[in-house]
C-alpha atoms as a PDB file:
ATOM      1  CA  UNK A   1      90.853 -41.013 221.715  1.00  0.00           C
ATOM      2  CA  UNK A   2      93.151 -41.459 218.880  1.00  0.00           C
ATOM      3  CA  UNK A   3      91.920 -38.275 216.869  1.00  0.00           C
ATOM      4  CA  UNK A   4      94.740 -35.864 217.938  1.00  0.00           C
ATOM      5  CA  UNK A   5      97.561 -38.488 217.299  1.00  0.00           C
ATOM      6  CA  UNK A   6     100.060 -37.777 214.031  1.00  0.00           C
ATOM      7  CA  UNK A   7     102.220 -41.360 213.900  1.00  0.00           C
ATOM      8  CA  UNK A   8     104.918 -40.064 211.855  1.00  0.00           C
ATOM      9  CA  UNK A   9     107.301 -43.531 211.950  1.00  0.00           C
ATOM     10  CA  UNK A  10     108.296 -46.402 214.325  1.00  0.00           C
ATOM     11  CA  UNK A  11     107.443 -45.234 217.569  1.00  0.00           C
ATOM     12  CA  UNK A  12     107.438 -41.322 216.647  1.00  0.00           C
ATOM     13  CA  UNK A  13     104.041 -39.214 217.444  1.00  0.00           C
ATOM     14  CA  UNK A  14     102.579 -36.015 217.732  1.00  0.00           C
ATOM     15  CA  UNK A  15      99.771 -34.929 220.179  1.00  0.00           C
ATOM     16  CA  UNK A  16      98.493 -31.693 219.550  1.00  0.00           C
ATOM     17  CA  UNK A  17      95.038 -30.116 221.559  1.00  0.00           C
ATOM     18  CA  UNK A  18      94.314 -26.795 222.344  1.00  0.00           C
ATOM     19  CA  UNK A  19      97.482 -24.908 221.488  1.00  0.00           C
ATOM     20  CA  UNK A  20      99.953 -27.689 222.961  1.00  0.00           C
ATOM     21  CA  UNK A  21     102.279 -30.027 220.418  1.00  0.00           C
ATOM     22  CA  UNK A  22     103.611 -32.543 222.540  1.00  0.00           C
ATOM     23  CA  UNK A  23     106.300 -34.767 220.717  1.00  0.00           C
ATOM     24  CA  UNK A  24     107.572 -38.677 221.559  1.00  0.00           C
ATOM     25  CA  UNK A  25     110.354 -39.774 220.401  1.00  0.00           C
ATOM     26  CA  UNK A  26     109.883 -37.104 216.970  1.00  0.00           C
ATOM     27  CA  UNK A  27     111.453 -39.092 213.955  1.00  0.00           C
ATOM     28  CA  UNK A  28     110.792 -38.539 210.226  1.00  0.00           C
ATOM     29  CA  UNK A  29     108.334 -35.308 211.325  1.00  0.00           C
ATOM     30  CA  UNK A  30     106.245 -33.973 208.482  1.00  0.00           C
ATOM     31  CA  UNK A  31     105.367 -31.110 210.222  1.00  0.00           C
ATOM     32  CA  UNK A  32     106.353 -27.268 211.788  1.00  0.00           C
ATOM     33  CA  UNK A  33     104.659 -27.464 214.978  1.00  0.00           C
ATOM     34  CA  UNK A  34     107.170 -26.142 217.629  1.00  0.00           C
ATOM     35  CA  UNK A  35     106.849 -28.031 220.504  1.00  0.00           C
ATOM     36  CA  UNK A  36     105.826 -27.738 223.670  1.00  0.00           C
ATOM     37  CA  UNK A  37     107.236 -30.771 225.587  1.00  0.00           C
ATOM     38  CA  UNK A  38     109.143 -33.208 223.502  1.00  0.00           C
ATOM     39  CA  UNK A  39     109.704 -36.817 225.532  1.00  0.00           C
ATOM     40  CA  UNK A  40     112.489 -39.438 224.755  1.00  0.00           C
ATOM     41  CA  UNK A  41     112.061 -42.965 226.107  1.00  0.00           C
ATOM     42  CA  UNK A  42     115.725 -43.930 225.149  1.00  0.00           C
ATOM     43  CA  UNK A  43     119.009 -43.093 223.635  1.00  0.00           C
ATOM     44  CA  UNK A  44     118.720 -45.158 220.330  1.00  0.00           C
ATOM     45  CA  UNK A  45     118.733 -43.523 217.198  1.00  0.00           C
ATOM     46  CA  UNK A  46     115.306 -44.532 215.965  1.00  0.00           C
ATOM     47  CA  UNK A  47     113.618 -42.785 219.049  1.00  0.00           C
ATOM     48  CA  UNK A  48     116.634 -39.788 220.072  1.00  0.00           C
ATOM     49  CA  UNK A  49     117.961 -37.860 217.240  1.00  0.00           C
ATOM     50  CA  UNK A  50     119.114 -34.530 218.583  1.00  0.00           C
ATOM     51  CA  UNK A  51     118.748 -32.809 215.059  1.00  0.00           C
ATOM     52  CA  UNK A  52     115.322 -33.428 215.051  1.00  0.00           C
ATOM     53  CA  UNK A  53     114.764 -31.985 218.533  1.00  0.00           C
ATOM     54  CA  UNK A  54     116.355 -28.691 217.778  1.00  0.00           C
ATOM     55  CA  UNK A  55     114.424 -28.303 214.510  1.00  0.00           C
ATOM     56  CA  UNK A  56     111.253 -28.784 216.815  1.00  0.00           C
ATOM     57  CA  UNK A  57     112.041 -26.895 220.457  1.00  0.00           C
ATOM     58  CA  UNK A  58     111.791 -23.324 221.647  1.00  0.00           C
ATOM     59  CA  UNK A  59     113.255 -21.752 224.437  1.00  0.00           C
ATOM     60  CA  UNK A  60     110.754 -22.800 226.173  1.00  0.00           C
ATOM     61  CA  UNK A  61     110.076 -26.489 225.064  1.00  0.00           C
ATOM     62  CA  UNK A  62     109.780 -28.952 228.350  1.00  0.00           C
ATOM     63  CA  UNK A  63     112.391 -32.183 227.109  1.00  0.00           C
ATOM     64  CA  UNK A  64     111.810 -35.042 229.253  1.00  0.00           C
ATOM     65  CA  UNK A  65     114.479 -37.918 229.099  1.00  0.00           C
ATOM     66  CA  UNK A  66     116.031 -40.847 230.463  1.00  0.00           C
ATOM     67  CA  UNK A  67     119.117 -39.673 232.469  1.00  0.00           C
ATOM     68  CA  UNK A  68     121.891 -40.993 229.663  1.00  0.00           C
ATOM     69  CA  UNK A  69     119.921 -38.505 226.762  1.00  0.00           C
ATOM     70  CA  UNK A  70     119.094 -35.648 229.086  1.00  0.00           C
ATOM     71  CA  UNK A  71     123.169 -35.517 229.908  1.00  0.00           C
ATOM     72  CA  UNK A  72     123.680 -34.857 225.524  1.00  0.00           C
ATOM     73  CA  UNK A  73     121.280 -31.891 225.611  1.00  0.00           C
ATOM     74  CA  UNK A  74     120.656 -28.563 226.786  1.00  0.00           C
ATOM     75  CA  UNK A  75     117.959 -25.962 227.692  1.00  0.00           C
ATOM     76  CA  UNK A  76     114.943 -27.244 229.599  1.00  0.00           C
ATOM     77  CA  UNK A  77     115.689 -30.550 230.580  1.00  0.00           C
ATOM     78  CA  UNK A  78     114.349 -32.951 232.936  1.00  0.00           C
ATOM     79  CA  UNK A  79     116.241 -36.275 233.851  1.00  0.00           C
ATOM     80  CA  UNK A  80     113.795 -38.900 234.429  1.00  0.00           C
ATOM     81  CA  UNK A  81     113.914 -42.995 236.006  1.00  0.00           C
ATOM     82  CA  UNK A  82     111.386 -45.684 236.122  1.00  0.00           C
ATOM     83  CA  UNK A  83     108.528 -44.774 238.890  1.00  0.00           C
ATOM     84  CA  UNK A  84     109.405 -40.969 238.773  1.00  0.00           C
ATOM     85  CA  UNK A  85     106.157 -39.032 238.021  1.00  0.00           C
ATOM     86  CA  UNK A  86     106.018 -35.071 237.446  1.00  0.00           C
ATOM     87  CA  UNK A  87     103.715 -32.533 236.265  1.00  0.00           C
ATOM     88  CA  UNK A  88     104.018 -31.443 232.808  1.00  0.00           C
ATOM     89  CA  UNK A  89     102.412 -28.604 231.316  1.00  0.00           C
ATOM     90  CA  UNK A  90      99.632 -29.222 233.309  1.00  0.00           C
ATOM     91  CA  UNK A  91     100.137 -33.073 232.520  1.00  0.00           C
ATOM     92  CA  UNK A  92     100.245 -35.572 234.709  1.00  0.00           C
ATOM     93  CA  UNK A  93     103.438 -37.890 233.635  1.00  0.00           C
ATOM     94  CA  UNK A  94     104.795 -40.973 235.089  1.00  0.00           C
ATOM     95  CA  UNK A  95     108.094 -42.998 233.671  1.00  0.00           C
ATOM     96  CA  UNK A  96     107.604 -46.710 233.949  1.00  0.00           C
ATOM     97  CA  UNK A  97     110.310 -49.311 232.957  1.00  0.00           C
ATOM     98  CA  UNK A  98     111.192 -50.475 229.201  1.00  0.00           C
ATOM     99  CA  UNK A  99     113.424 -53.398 228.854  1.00  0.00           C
ATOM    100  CA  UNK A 100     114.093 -56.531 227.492  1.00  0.00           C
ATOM    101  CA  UNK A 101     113.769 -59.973 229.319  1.00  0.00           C
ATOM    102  CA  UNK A 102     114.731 -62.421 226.354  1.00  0.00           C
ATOM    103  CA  UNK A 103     117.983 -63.814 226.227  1.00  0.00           C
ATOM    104  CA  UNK A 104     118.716 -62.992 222.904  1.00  0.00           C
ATOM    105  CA  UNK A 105     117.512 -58.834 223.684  1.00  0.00           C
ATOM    106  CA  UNK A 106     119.290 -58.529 226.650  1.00  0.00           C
ATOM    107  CA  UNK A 107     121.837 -56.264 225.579  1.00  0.00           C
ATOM    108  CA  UNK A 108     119.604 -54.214 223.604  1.00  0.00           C
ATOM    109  CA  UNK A 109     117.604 -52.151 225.734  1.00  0.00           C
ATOM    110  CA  UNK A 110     119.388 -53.360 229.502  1.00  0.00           C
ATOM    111  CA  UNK A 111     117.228 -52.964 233.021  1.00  0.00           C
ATOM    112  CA  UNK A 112     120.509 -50.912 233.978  1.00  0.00           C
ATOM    113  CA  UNK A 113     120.452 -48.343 231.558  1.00  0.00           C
ATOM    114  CA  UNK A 114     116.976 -46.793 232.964  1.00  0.00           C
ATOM    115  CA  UNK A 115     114.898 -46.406 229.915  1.00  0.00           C
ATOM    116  CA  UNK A 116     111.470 -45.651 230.078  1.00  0.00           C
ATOM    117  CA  UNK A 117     108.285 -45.757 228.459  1.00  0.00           C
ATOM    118  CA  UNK A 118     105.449 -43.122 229.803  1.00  0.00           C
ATOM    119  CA  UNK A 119     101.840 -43.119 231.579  1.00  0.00           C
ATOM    120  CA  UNK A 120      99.943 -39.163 230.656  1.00  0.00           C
ATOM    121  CA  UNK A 121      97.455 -37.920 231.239  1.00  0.00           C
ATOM    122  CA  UNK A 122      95.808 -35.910 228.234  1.00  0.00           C
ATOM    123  CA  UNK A 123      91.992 -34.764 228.748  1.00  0.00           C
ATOM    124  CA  UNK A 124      90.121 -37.286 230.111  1.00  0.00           C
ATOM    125  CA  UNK A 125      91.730 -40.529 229.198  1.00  0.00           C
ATOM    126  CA  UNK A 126      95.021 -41.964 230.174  1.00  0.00           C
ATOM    127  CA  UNK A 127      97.784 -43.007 227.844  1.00  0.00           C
ATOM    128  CA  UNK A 128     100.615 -45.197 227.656  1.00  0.00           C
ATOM    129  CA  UNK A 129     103.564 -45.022 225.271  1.00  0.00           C
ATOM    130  CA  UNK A 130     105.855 -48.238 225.966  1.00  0.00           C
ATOM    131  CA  UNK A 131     108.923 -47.252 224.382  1.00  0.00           C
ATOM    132  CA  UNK A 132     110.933 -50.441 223.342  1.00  0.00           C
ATOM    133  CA  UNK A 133     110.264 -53.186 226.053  1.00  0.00           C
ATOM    134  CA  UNK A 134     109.562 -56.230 226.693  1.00  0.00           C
ATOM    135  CA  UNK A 135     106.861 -57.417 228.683  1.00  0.00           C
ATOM    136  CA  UNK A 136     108.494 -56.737 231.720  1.00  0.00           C
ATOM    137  CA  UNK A 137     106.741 -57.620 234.937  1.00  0.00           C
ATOM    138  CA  UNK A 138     106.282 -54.208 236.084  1.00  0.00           C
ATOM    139  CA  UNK A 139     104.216 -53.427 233.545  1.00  0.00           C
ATOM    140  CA  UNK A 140     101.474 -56.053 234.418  1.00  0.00           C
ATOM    141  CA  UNK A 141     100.798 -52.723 236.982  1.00  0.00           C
ATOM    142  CA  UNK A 142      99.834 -50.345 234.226  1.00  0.00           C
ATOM    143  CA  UNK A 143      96.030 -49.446 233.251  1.00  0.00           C
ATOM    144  CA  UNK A 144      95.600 -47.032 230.718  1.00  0.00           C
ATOM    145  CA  UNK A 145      92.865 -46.015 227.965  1.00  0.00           C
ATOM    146  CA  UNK A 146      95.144 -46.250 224.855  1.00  0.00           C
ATOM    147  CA  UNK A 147      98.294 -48.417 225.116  1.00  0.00           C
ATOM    148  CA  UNK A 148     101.190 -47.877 222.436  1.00  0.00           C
ATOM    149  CA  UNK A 149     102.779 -50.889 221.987  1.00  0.00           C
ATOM    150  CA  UNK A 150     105.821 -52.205 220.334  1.00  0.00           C
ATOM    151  CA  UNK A 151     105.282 -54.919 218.037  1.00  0.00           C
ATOM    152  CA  UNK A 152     107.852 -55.747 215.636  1.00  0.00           C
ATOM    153  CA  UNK A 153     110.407 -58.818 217.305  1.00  0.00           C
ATOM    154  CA  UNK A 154     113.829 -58.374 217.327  1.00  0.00           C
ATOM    155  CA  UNK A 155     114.805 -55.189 219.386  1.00  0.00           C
ATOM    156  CA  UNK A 156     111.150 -55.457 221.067  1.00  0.00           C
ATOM    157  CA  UNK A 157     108.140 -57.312 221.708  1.00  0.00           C
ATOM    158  CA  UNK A 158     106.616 -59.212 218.702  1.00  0.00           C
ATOM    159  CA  UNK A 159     103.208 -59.051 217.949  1.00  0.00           C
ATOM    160  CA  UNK A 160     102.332 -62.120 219.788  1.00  0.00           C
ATOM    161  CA  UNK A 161     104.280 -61.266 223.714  1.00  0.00           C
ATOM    162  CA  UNK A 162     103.060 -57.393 222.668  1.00  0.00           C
ATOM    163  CA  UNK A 163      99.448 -59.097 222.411  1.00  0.00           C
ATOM    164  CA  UNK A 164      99.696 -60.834 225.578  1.00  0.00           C
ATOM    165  CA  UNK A 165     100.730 -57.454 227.333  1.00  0.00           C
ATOM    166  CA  UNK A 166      97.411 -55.891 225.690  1.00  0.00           C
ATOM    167  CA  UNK A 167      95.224 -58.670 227.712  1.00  0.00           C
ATOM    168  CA  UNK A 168      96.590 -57.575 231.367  1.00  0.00           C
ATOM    169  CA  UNK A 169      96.372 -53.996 230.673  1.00  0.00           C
ATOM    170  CA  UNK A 170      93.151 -54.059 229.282  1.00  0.00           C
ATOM    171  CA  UNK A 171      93.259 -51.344 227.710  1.00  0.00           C
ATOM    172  CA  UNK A 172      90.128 -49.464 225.904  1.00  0.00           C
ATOM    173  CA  UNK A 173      92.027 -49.635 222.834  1.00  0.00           C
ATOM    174  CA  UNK A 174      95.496 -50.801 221.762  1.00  0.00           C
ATOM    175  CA  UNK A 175      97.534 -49.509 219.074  1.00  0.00           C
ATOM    176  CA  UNK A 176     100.545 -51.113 217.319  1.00  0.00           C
ATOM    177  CA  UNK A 177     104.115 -49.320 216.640  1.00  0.00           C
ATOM    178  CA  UNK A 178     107.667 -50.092 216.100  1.00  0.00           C
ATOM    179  CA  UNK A 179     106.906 -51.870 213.272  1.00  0.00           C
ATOM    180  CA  UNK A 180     107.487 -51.456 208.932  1.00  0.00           C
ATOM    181  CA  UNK A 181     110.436 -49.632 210.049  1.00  0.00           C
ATOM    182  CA  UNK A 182     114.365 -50.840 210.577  1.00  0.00           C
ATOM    183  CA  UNK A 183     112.214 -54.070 211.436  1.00  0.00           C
ATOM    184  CA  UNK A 184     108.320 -56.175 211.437  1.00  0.00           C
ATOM    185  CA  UNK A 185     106.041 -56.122 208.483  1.00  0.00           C
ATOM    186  CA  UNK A 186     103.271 -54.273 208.059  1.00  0.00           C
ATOM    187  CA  UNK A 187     101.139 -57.385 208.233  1.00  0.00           C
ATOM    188  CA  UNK A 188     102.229 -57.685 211.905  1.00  0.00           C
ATOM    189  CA  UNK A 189      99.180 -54.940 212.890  1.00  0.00           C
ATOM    190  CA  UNK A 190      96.721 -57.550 211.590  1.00  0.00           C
ATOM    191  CA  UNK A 191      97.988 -60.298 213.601  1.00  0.00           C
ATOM    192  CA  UNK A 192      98.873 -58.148 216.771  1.00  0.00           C
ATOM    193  CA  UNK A 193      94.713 -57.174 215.928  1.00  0.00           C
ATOM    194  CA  UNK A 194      93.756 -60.903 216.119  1.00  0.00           C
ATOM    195  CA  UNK A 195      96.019 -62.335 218.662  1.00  0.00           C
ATOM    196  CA  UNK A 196      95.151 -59.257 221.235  1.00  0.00           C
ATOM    197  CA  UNK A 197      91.223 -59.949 220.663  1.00  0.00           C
ATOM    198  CA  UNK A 198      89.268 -59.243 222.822  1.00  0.00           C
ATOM    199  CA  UNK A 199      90.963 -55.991 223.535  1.00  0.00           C
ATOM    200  CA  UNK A 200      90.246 -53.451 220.737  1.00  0.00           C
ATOM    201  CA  UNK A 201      93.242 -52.297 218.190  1.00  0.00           C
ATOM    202  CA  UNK A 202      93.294 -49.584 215.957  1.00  0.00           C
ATOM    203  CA  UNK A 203      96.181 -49.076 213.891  1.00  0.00           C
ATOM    204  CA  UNK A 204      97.297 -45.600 212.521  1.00  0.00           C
ATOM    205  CA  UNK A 205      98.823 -44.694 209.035  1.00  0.00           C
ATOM    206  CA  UNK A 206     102.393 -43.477 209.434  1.00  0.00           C
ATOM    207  CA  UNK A 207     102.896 -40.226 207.406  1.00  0.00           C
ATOM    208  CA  UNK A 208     106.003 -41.822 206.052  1.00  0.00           C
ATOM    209  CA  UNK A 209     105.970 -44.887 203.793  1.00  0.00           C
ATOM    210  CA  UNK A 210     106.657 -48.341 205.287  1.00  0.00           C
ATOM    211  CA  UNK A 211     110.122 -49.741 204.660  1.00  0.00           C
ATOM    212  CA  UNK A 212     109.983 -53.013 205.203  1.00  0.00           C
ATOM    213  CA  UNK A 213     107.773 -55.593 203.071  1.00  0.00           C
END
């Protein structure tokens, strides 16, 4: 399930399958693939950086965004809010909510500003990519095959409330992001591993080097 996944950094991936590249949130990409759709889940710089888009689109490259990014670009665009769902290259895609509930996050990703994290549809198993949330009660809803979760505190869920989110999505298997990079250790994948048990996690290897200890 995991097999055509490139993590490149935080919460950056690749899918790529049968002559599609499909981009989230590209950061720190190590490779040429042009891209097919590209999807942003929010406007901070660690998940949009519109350098990295242009490098990667073609005149025909699908962008999906929430409505505050989609305004700063151009070309094939698509605005998108929590509980819209489209058809993308053939791909079913929904946009669920991503936001923060703890006092002390509140300002950092706000309900108001209408970031999202995404629900696809790729062969026969469903995905979700969470973005940088909390667990927000909306997202007790969600059932997926893979679930990309945030785990590294401080902007996000830690490993521990991005655990608890793993048990009521149940998903086949959970893998941890947003973590070794700006913030969380790379030790927080082995505790997000035991604390999420008995839902399986598999972590990737980023193809850029951790920075954080």
């Amino acid at each position: 399930m995991l097999e055509n996944f490139t993590w490149f950094k935080q919460s950056a991936y690749l899918w790529r399958e049968e002559g599609l590249a499909i981009y989230i949130d590209p950061r720190g990409v190590t490779t040429d693939d042009p891209a097919d759709a590209i999807l942003i889940t929010h406007a901070h710089f660690d998940h949009f950086q519109p350098e990295e888009i242009e490098r990667l689109r073609t005149p025909k490259t699908r962008i999906l965004a929430p409505t505050n990014v989609a305004s700063e670009l151009t070309g094939n665009v698509t605005a998108v809010r929590p509980g819209d769902s489209l058809d993308l290259l053939g791909i079913q895609v929904q946009a669920v909510p991503a936001y923060n509930l703890k006092d002390e996050r509140l300002e950092m990703h706000p309900k108001k500003n209408g970031w999202v994290g995404y629900v696809f549809n790729l062969g026969s198993n469903t995905y979700y990519h969470a973005g940088d949330t909390d667990h927000a009660p909306e997202l007790t809803e969600i059932r997926s095959d893979v679930a990309f979760l945030p785990i590294g505190g401080t902007y996000t869920m830690d490993a521990e409330e991005a655990a608890g989110l793993a048990k009521v999505i149940e998903p086949r298997v959970a893998v941890p992001m947003h973590y070794g990079f700006v913030v969380g250790s790379p030790s927080d994948a082995d505790r997000f591993a035991r604390l999420a048990d008995p839902v399986k996690v598999e972590t990737l290897t980023p193809q850029n080097p951790f920075e954080q200890p």
